[in-house]
N, C-alpha and C. Protein backbone atom coordinates (compact mmCIF):
# COMPACT_ATOMS: atom_id res chain seq x y z
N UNK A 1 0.84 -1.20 0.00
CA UNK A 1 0.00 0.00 0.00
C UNK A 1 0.88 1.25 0.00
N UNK A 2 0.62 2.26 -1.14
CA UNK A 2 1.28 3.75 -1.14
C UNK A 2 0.90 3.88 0.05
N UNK A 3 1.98 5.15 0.41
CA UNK A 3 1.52 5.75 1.84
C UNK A 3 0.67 6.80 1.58
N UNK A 4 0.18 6.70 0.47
CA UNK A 4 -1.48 8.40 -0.04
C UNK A 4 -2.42 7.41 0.73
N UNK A 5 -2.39 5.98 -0.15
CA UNK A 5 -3.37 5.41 0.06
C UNK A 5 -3.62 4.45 1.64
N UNK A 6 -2.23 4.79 2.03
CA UNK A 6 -2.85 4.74 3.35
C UNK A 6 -2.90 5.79 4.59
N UNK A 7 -2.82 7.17 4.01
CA UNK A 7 -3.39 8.05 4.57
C UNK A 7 -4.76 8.21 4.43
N UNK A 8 -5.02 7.60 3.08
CA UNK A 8 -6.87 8.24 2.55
C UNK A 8 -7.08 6.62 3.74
N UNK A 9 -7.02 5.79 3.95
CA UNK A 9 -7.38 4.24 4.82
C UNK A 9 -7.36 5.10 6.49
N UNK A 10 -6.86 5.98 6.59
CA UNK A 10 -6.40 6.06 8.20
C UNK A 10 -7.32 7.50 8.25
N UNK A 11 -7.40 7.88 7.45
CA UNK A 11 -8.51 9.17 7.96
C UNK A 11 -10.66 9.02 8.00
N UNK A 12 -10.44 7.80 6.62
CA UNK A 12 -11.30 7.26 7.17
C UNK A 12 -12.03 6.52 7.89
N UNK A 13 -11.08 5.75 8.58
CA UNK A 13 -11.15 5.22 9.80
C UNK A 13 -11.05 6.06 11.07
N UNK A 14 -10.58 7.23 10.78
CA UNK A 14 -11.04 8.18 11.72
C UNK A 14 -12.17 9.09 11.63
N UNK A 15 -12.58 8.96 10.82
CA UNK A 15 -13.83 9.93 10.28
C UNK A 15 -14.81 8.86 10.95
N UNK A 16 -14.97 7.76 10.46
CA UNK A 16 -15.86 6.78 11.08
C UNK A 16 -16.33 6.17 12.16
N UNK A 17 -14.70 6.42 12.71
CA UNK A 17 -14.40 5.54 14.33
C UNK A 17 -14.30 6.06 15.16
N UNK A 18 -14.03 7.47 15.07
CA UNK A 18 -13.55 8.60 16.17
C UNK A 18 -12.76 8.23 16.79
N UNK A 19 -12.44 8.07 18.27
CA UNK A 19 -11.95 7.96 19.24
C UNK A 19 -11.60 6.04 19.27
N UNK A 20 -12.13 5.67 19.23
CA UNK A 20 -11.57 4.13 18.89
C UNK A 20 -10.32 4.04 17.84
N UNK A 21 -10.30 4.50 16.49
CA UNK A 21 -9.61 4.59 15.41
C UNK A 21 -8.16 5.25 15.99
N UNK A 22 -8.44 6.29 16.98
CA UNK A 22 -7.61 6.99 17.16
C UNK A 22 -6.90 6.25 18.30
N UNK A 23 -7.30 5.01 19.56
CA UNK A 23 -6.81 4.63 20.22
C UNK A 23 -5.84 3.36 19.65
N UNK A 24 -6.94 3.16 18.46
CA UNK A 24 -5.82 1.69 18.37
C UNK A 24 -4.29 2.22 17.28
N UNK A 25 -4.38 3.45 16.38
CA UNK A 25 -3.14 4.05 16.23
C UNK A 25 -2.39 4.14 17.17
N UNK A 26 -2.68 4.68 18.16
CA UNK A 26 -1.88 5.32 19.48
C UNK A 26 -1.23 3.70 19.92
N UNK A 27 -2.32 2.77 19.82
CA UNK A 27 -1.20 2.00 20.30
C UNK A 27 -0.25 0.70 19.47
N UNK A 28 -0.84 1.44 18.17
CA UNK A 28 0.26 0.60 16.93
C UNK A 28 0.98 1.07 17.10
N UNK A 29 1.31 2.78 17.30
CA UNK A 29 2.60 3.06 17.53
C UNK A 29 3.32 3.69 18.93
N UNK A 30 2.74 2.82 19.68
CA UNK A 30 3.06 2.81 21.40
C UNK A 30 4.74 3.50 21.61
N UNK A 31 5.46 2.27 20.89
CA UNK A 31 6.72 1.97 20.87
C UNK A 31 7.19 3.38 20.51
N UNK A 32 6.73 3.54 19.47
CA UNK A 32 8.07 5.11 18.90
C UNK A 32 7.48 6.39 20.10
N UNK A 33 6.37 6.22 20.12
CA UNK A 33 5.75 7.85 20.88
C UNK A 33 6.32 7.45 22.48
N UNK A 34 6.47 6.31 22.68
CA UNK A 34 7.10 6.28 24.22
C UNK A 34 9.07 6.50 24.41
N UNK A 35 9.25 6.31 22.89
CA UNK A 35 10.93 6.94 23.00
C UNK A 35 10.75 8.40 22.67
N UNK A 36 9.45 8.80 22.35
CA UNK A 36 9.65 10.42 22.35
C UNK A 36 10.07 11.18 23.62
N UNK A 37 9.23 10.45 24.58
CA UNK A 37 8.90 10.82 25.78
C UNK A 37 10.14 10.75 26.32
N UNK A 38 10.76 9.78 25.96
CA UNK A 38 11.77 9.40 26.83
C UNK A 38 12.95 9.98 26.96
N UNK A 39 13.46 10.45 25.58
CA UNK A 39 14.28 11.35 24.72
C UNK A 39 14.08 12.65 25.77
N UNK A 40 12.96 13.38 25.80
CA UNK A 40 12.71 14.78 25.64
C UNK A 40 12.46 14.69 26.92
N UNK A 41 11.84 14.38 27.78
CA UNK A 41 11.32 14.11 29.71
C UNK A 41 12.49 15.12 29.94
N UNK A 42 12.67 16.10 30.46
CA UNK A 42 13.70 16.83 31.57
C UNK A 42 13.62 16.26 32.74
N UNK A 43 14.96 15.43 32.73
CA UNK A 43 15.65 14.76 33.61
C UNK A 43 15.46 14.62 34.88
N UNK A 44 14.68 16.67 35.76
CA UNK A 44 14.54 17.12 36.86
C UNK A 44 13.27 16.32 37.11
N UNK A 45 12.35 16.01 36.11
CA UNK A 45 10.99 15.59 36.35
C UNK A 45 10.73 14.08 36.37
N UNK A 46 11.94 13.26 35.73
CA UNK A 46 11.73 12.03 35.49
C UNK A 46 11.53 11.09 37.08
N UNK A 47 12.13 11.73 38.01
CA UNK A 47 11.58 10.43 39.59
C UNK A 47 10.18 10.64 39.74
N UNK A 48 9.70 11.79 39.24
CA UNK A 48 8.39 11.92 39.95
C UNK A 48 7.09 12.32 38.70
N UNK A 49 7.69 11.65 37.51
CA UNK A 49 6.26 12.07 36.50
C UNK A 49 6.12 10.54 35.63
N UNK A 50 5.96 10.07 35.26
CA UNK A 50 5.45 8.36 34.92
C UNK A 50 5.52 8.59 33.26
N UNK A 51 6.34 7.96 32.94
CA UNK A 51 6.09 8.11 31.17
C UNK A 51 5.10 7.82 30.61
N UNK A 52 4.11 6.39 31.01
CA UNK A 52 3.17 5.88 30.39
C UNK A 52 1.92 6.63 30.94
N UNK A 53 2.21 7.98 31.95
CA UNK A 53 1.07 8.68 32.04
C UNK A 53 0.95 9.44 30.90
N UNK A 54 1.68 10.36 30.55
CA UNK A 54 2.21 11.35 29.58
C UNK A 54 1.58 10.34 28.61
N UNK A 55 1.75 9.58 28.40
CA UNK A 55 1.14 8.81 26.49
C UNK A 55 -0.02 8.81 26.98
N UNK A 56 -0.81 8.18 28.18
CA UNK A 56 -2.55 8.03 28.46
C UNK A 56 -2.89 9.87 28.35
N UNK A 57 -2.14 10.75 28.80
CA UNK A 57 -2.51 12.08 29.07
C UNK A 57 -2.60 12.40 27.12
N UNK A 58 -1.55 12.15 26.71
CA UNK A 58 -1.68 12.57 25.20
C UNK A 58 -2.68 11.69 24.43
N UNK A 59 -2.74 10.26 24.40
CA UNK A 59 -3.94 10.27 23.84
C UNK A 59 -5.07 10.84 23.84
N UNK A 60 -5.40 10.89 24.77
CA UNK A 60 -6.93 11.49 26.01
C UNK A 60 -6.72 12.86 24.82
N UNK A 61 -5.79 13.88 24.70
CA UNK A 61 -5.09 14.81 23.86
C UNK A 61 -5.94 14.71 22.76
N UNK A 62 -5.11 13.71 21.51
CA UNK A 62 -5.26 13.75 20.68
C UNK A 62 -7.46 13.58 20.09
N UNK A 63 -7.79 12.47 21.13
CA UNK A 63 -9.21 12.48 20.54
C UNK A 63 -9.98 13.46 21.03
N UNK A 64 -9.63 14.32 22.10
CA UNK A 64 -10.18 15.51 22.24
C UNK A 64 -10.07 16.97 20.78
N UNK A 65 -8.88 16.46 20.40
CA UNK A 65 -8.50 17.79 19.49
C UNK A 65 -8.71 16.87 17.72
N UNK A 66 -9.48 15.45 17.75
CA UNK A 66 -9.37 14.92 16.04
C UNK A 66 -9.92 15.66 15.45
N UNK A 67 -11.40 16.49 16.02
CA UNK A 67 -12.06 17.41 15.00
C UNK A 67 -10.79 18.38 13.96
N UNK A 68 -10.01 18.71 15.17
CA UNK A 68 -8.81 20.05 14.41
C UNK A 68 -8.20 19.13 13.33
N UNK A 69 -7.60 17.84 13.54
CA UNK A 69 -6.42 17.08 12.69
C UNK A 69 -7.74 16.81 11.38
N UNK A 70 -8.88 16.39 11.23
CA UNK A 70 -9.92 15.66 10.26
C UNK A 70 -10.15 17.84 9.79
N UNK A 71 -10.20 18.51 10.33
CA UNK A 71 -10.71 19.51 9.00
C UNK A 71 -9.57 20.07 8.64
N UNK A 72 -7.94 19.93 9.08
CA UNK A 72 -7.08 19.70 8.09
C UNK A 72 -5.72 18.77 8.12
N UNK A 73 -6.43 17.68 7.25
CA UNK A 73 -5.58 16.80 7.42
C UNK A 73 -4.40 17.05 6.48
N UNK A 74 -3.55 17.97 6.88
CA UNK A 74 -2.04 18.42 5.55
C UNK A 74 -1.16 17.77 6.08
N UNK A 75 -0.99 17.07 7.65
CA UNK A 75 0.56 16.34 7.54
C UNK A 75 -0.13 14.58 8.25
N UNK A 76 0.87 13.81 7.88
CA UNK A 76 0.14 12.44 8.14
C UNK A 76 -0.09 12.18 9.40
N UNK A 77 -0.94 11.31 9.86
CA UNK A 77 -1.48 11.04 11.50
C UNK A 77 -0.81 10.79 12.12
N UNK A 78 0.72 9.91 11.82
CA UNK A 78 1.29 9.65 13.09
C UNK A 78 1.70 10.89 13.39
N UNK A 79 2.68 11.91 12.46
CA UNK A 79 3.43 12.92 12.57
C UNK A 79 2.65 13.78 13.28
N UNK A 80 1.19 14.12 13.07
CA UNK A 80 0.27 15.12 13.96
C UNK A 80 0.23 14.29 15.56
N UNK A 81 -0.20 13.20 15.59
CA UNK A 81 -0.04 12.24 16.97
C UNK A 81 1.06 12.61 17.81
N UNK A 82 2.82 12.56 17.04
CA UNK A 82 3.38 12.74 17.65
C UNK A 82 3.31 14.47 17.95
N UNK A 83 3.15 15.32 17.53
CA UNK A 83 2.99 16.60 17.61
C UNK A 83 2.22 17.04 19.20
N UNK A 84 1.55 15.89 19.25
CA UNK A 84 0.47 16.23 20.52
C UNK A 84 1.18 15.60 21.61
N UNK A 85 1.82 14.53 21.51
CA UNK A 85 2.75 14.34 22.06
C UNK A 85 3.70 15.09 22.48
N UNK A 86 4.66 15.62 22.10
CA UNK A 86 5.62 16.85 22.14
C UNK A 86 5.03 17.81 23.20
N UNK A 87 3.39 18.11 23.06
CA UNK A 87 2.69 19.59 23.06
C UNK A 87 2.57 19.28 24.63
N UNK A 88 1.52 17.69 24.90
CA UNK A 88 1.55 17.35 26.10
C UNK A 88 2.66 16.98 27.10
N UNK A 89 4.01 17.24 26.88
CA UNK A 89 4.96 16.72 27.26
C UNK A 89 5.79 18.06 27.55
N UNK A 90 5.40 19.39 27.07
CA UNK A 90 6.02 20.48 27.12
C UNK A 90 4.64 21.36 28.33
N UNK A 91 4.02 20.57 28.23
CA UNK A 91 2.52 21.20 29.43
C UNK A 91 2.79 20.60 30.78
N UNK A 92 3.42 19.16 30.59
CA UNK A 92 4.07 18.55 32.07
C UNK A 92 5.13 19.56 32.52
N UNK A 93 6.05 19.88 31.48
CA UNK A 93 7.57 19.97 31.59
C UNK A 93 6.95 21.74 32.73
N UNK A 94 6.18 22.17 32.01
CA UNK A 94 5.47 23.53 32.92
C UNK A 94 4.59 23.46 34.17
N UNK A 95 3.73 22.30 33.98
CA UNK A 95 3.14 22.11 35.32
C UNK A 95 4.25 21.87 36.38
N UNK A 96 5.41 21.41 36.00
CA UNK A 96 5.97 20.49 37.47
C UNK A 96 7.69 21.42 37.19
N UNK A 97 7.57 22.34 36.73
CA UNK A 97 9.03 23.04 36.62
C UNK A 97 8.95 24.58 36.66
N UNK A 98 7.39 24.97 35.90
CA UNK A 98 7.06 26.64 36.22
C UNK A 98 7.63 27.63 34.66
N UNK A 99 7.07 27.60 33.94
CA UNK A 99 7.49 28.70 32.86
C UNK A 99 8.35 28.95 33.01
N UNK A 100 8.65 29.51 33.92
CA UNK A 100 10.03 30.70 33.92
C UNK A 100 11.36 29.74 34.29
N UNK A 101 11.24 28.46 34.84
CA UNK A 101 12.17 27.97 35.52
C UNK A 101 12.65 26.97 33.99
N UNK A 102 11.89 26.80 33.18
CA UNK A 102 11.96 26.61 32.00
C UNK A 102 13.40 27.58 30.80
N UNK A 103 14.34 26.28 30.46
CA UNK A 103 15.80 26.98 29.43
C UNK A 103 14.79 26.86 28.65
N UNK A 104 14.46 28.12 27.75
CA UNK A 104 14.07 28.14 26.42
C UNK A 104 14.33 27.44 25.50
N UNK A 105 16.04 27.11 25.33
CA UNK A 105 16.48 26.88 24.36
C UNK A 105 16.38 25.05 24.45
N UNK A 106 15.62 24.30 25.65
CA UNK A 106 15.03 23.26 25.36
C UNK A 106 14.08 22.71 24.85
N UNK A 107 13.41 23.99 24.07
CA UNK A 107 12.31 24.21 23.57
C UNK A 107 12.67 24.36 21.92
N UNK A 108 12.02 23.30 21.03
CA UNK A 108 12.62 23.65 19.39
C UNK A 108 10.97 23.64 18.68
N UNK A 109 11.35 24.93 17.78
CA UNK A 109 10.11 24.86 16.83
C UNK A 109 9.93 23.71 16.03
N UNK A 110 8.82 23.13 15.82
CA UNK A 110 8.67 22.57 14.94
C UNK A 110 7.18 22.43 13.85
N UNK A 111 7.29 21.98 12.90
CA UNK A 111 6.33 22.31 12.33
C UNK A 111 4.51 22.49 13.27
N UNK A 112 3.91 23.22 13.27
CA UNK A 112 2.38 23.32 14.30
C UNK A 112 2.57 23.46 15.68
N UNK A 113 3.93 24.41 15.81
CA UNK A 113 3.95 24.72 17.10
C UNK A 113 5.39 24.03 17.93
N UNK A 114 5.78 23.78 19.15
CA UNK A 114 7.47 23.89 19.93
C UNK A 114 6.95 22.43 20.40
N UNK A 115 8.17 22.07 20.55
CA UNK A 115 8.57 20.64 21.45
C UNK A 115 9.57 20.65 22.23
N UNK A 116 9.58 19.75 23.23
CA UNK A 116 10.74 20.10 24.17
C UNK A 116 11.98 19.27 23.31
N UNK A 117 13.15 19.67 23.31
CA UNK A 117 14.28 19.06 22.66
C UNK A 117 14.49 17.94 23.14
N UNK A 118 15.43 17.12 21.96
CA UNK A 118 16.14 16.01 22.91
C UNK A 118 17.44 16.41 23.42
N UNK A 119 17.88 16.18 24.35
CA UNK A 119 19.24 16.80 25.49
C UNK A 119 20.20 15.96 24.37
N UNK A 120 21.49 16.16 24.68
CA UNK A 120 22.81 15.86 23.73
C UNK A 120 22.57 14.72 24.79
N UNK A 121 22.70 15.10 25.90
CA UNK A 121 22.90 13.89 27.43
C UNK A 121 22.06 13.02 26.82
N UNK A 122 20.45 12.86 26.54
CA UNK A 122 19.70 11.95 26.32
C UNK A 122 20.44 11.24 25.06
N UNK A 123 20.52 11.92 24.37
CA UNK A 123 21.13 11.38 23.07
C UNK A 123 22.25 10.11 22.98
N UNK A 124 23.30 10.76 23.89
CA UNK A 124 24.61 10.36 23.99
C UNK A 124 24.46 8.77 25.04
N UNK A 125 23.48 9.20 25.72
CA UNK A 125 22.98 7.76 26.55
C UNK A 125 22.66 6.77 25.58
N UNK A 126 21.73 6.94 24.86
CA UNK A 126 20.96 5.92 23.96
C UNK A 126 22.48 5.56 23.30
N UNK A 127 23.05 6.29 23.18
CA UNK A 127 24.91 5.01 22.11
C UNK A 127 25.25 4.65 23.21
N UNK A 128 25.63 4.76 24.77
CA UNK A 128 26.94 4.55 25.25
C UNK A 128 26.22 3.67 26.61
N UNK A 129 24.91 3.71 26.33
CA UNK A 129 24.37 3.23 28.00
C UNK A 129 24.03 1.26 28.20
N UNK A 130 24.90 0.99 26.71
CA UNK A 130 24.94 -0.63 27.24
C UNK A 130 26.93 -0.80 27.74
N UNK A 131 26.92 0.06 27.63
CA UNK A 131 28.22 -0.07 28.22
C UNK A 131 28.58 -0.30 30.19
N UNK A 132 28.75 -1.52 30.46
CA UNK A 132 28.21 -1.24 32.28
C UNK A 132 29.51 -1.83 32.68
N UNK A 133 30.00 -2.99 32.25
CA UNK A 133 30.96 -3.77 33.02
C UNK A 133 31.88 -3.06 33.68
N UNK A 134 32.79 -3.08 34.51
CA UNK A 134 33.91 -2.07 35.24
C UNK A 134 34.92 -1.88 34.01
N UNK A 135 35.48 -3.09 33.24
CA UNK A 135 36.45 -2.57 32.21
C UNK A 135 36.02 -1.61 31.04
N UNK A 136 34.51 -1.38 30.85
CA UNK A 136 34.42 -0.38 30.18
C UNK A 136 33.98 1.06 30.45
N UNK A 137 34.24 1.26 31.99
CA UNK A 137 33.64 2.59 32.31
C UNK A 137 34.52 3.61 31.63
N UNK A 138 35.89 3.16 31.79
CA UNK A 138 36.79 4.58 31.09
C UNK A 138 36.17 4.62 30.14
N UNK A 139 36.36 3.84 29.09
CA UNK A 139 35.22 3.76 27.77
C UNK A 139 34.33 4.67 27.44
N UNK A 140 33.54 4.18 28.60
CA UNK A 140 31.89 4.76 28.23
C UNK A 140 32.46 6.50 28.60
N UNK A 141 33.15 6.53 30.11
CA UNK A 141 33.27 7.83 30.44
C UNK A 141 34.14 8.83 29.24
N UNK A 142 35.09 8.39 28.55
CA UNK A 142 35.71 9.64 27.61
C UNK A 142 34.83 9.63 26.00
N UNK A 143 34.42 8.45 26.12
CA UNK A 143 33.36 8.23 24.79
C UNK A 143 31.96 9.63 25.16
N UNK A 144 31.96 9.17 26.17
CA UNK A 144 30.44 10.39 26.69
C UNK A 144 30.65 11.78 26.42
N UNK A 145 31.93 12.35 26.80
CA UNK A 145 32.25 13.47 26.43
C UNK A 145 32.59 13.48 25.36
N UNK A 146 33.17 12.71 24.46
CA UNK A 146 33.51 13.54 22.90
C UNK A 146 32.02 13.56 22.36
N UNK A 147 31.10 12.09 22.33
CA UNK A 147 30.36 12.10 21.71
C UNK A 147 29.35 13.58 22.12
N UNK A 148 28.90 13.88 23.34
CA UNK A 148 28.14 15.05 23.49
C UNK A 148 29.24 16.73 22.63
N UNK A 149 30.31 16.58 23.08
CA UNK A 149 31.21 17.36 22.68
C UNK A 149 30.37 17.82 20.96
N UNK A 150 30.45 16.41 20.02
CA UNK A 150 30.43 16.84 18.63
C UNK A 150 29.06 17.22 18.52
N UNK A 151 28.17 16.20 19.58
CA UNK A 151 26.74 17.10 19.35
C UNK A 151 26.15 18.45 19.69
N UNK A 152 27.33 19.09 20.73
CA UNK A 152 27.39 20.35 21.35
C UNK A 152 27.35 21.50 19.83
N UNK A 153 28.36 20.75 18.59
CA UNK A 153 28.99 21.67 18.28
C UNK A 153 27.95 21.96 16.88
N UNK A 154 27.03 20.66 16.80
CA UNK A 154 26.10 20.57 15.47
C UNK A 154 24.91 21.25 15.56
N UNK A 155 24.70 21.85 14.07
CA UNK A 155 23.49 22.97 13.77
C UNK A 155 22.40 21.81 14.72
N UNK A 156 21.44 23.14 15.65
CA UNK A 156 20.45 21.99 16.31
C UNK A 156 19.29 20.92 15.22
N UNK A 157 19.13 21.82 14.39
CA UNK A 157 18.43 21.21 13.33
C UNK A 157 18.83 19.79 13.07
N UNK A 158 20.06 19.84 12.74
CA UNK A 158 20.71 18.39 12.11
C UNK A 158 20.96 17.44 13.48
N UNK A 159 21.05 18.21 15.20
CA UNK A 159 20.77 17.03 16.08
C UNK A 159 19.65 16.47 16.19
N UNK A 160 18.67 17.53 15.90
CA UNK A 160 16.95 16.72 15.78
C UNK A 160 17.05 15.72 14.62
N UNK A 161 17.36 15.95 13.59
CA UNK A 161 17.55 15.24 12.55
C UNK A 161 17.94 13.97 12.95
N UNK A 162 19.32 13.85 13.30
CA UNK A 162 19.90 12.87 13.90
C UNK A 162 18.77 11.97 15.17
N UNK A 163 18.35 12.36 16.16
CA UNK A 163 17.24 11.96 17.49
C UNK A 163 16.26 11.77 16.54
N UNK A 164 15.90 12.20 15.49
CA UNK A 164 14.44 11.40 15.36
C UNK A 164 14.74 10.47 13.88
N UNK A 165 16.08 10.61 13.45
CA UNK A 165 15.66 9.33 12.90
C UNK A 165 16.53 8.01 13.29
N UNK A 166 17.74 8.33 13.93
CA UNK A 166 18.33 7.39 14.40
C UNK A 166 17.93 6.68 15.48
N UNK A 167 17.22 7.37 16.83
CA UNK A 167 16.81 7.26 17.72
C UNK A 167 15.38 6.78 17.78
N UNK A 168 14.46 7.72 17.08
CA UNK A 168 13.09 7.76 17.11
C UNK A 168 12.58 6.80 16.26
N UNK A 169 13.43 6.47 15.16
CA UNK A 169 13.02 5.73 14.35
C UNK A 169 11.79 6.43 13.14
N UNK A 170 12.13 7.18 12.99
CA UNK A 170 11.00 7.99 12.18
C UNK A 170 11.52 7.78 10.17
N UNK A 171 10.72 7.85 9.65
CA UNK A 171 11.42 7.71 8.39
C UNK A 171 11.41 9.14 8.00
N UNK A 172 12.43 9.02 7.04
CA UNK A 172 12.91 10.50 6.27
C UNK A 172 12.16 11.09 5.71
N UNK A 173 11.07 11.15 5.03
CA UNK A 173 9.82 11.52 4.79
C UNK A 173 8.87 12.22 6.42
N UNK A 174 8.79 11.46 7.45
CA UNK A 174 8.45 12.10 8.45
C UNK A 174 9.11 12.55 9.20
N UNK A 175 10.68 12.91 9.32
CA UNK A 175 11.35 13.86 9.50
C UNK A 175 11.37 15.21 8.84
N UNK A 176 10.90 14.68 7.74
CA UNK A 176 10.68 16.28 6.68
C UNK A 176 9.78 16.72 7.70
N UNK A 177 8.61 16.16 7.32
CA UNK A 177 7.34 16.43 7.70
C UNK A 177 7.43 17.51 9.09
N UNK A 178 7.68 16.47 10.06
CA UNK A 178 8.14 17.12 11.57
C UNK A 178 8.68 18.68 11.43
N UNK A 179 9.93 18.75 10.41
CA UNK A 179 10.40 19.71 10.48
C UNK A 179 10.29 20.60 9.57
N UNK A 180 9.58 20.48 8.94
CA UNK A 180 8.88 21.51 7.82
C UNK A 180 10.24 21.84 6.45
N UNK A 181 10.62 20.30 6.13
CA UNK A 181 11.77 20.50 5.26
C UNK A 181 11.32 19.54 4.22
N UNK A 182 12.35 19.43 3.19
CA UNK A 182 12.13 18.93 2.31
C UNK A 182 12.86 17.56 2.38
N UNK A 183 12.31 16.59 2.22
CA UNK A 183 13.11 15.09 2.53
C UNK A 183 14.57 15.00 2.19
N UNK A 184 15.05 15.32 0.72
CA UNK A 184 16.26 15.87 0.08
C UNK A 184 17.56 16.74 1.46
N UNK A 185 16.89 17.47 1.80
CA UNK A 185 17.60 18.11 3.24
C UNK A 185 17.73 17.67 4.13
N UNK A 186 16.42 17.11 4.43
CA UNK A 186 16.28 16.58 6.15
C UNK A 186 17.17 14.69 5.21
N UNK A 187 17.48 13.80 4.62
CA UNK A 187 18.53 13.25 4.39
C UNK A 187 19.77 13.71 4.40
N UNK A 188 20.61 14.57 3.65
CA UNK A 188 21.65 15.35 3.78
C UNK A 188 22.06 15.78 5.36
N UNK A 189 21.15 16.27 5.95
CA UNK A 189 20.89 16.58 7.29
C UNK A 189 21.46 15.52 8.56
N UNK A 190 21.18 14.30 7.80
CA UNK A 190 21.17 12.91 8.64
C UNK A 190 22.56 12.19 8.26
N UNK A 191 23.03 12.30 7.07
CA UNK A 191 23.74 11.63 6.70
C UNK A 191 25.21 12.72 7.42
N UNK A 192 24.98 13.67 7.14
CA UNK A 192 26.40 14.91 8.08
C UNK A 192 25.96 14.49 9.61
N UNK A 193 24.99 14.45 9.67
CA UNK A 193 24.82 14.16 11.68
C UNK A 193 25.83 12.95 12.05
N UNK A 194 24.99 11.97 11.19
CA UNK A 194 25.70 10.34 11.69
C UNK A 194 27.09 10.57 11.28
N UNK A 195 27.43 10.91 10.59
CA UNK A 195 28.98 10.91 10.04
C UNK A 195 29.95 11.12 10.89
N UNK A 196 29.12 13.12 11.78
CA UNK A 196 30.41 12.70 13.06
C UNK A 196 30.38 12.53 14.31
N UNK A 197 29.18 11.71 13.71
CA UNK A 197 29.12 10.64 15.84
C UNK A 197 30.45 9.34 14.74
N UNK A 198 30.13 8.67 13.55
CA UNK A 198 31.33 7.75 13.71
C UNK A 198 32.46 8.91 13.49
N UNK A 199 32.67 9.29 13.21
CA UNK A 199 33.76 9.71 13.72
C UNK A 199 34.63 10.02 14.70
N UNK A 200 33.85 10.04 15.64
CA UNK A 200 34.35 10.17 16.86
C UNK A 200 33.96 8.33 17.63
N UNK A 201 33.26 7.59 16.93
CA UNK A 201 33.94 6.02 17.62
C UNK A 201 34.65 5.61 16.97
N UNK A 202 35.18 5.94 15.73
CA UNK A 202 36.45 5.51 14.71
C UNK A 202 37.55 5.52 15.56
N UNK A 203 37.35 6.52 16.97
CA UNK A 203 38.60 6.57 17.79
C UNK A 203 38.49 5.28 18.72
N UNK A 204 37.37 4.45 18.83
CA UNK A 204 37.30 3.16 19.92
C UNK A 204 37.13 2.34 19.13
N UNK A 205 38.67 1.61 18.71
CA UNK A 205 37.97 0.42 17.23
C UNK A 205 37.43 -1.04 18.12
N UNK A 206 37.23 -0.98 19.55
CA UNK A 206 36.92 -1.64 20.14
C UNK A 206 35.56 -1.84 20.94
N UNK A 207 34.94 -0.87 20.33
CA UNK A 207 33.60 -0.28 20.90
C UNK A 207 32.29 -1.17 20.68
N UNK A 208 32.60 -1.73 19.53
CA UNK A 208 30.96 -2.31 18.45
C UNK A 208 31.62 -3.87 19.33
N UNK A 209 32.81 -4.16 19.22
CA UNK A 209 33.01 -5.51 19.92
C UNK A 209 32.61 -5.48 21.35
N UNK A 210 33.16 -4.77 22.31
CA UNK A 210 32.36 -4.66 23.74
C UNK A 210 30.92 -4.72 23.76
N UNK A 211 30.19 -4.05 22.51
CA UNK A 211 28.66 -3.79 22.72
C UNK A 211 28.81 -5.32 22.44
C-alpha cells in the first residue's frame, strides 16, 4: 500500500471511528511515541512524573482535538499524533518546573507549534548506555564526552535530525514532515549528523566488539 493510500485508509477510519480509530493508532505506535517521551522528559521531572502517564494524558489529547487534525488533514497522523505528544509533554515539563524555571532553548520549533528538545545527554545515553561492566567505564566515560562534545557543536536542526531518525526511528519523509523541510535536506541533514558521531567512535575500534 502507497503511503497516499494509506493516509486516505487512516482518515477514514477516523472519520468513522472517532476515538476508537484513534486509540488503536496510538497504540500501533506505542513503541516510537514512548521513546519520544523518553528522549525529551527533563531529567529534573523524570523520579516523579510516569512516562506511560504522559502517552494516556496525550492520547486522552489527541481524541479531544481529532475534530482540528480531520478539518485539516495536511501532515500524516502519526506525525500530527506525535505533535500532541511533544505539546503534552512540554505542558508537564510547565506544570511540574514553572514557565520561567523553563531553558528556552530546550524548547525547538517545529512544524504546528514547539517541542521540548532532545538533550545531547539523552542522546549520547541511547549510544553509550549498554556499556556497564567495570572494564568499560573509562570507555563509556571519555566516549560520553567527545560524543556530546560533537553534538554540542552541530546545527540543532541536524541534532533533531539525527534523534528522530536514528533514535526515534521515524522515516525521512516524516522527519521532513516534523520539520517543515524537504526530505532531500532533512537526508543530507542525517547523513552529516551520523557521520560525526562515527567519527568520533572511529577513535574506539573496540567499541561495536564490547557492545
Amino acid at each position: 500500500m502507497t503511503e497516499e493510500a494509506e493516509s486516505v485508509e487512516v482518515i477514514e477510519a477516523l472519520r468513522t471511528r472517532g476515538a476508537e480509530a484513534v486509540a488503536e493508532f496510538f497504540a500501533r505506535h506505542r513503541q516510537r511515541l514512548a521513546m519520544t517521551v523518553h528522549l525529551r522528559m527533563d531529567r529534573r521531572i523524570k523520579p516523579r512524573v510516569d512516562e506511560d502517564d504522559i502517552l494516556q494524558e496525550s492520547c486522552i489529547n489527541a481524541i479531544s482535538r481529532l475534530h482540528h487534525y480531520l478539518n485539516d488533514p495536511s501532515m500524516s497522523f502519526f506525525v500530527w499524533l506525535r505533535l500532541i505528544v511533544g505539546q503534552t509533554l512540554c505542558d508537564v515539563h510547565r506544570r511540574h518546573l514553572g514557565s520561567k524555571k523553563r531553558d528556552a532553548g530546550r524548547e525547538v520549533s517545529i512544524r504546528g507549534g514547539r517541542q521540548a528538545a532532545a538533550s545531547s545527554l539523552s542522546i549520547v545515553g541511547m549510544f553509550v548506555g549498554q556499556l556497564t561492566s567495570p572494564s568499560q567505564a573509562a570507555i563509556k566515560a571519555e566516549l560520553t564526552g567527545l560524543l556530546e562534545e560533537a553534538l554540542e557543536q552541530m546545527n540543532p536542526i541536524d541534532r533533531e535530525v539525527l534523534s528522530l531518525r536514528h533514535l526515534e526511528e521515524l522515516t525521512n519523509s516524516e522527519v521532513a514532515e516534523v520539520l517543515n523541510i524537504e526530505p532531500k535536506a532533512a537526508s543530507i541533514r542525517y547523513i552529516r549528523a551520523i557521520g560525526r558521531l562515527k567519527g568520533v567512535l572511529k577513535r574506539f575500534p573496540g567499541f561495536f566488539d564490547e557492545t
